[in-house]
N, C-alpha and C. Protein backbone atom coordinates (compact mmCIF):
# COMPACT_ATOMS: atom_id res chain seq x y z
N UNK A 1 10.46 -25.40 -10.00
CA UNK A 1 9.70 -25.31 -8.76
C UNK A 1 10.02 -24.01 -8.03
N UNK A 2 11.59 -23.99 -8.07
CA UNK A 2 11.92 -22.35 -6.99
C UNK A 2 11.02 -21.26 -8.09
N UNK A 3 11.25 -21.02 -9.36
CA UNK A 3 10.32 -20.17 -10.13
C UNK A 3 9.01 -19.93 -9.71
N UNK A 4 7.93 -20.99 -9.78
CA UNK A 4 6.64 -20.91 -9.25
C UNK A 4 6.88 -20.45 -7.78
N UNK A 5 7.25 -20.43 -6.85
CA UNK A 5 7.27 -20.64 -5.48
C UNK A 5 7.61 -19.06 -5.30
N UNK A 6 8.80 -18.44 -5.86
CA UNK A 6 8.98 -16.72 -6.11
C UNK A 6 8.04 -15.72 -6.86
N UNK A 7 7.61 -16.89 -7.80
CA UNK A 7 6.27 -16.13 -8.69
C UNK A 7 5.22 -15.87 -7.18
N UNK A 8 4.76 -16.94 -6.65
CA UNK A 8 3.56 -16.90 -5.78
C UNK A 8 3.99 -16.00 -5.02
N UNK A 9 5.21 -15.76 -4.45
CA UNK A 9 5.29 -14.66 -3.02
C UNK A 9 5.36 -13.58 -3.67
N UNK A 10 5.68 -13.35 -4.63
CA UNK A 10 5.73 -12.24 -5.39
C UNK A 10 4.38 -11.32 -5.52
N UNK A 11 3.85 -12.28 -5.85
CA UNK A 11 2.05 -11.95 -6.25
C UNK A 11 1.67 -11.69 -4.12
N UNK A 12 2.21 -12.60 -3.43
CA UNK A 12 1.27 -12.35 -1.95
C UNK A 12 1.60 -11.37 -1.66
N UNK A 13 3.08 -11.19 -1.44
CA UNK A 13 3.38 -10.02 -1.48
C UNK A 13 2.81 -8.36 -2.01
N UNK A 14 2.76 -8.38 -3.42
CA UNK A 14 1.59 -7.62 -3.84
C UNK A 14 0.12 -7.04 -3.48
N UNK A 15 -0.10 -8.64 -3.48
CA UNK A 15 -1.69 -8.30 -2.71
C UNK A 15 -1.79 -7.44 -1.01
N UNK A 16 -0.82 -8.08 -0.31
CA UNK A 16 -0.62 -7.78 0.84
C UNK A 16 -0.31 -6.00 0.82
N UNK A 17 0.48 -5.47 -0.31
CA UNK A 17 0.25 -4.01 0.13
C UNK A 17 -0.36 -3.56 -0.43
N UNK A 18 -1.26 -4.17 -1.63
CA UNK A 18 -2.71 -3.32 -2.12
C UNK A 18 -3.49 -2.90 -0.70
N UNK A 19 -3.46 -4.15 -0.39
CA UNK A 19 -4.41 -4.32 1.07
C UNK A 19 -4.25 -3.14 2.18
N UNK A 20 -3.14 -3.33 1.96
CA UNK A 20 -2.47 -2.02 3.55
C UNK A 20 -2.49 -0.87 2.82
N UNK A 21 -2.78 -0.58 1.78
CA UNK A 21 -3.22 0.62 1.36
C UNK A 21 -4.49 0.76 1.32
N UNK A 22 -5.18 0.00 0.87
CA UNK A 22 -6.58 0.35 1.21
C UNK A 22 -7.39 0.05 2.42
N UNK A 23 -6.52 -0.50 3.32
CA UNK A 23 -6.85 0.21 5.04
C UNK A 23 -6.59 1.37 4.78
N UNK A 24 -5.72 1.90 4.60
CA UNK A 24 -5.06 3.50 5.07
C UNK A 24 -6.24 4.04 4.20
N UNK A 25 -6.89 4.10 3.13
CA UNK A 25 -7.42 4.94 2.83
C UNK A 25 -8.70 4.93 3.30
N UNK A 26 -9.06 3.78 3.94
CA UNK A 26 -10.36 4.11 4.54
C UNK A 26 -10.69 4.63 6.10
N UNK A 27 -9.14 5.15 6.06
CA UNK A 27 -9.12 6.57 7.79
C UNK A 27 -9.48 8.08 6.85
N UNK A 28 -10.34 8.39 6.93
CA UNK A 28 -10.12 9.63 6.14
C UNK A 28 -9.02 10.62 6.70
N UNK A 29 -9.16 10.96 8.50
CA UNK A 29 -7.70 11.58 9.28
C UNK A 29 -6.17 11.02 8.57
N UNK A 30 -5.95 10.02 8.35
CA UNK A 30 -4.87 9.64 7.42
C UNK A 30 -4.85 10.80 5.90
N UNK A 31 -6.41 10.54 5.24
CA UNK A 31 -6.06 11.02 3.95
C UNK A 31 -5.91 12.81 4.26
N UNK A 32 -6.11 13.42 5.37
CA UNK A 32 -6.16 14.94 5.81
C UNK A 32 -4.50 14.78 5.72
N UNK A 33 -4.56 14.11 6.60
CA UNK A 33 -2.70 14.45 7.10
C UNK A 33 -1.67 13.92 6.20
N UNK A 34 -2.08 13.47 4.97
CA UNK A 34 -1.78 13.14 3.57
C UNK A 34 -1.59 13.93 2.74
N UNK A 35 -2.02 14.98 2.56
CA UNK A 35 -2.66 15.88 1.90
C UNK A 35 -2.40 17.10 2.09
N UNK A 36 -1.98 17.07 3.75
CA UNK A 36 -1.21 18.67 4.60
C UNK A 36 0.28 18.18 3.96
N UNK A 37 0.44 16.62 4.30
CA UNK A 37 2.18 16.75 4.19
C UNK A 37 2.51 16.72 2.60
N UNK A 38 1.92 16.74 1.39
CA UNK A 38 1.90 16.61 0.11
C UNK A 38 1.91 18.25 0.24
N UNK A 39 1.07 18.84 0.20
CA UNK A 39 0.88 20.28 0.39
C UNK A 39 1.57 21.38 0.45
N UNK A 40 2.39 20.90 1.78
CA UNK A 40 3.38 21.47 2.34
C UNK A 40 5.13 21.26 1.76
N UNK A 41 5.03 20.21 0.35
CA UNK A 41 6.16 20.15 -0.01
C UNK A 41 6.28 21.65 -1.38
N UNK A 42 5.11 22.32 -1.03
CA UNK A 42 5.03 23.23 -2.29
C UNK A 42 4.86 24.49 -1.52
């Protein structure tokens, strides 16, 4: 039972920061200032 129960949060977990990533990518000002600070490590 604890197996299934760590499997499932495991997986919500997951889903939950697919999710919060694909908010962030639908600010495009996020993906600018993404892109300056990637940029700027070169």
């Amino acid at each position: 039972m604890k197996k299934n129960l760590r499997h499932a949060l495991a997986w919500a977990a997951a889903l939950v920061l697919l999710l919060a990533v694909f908010a962030l990518y639908t600010r495009p000002d996020f993906l600018v200032t993404l892109a300056d600070q990637v940029w700027a490590c070169f």
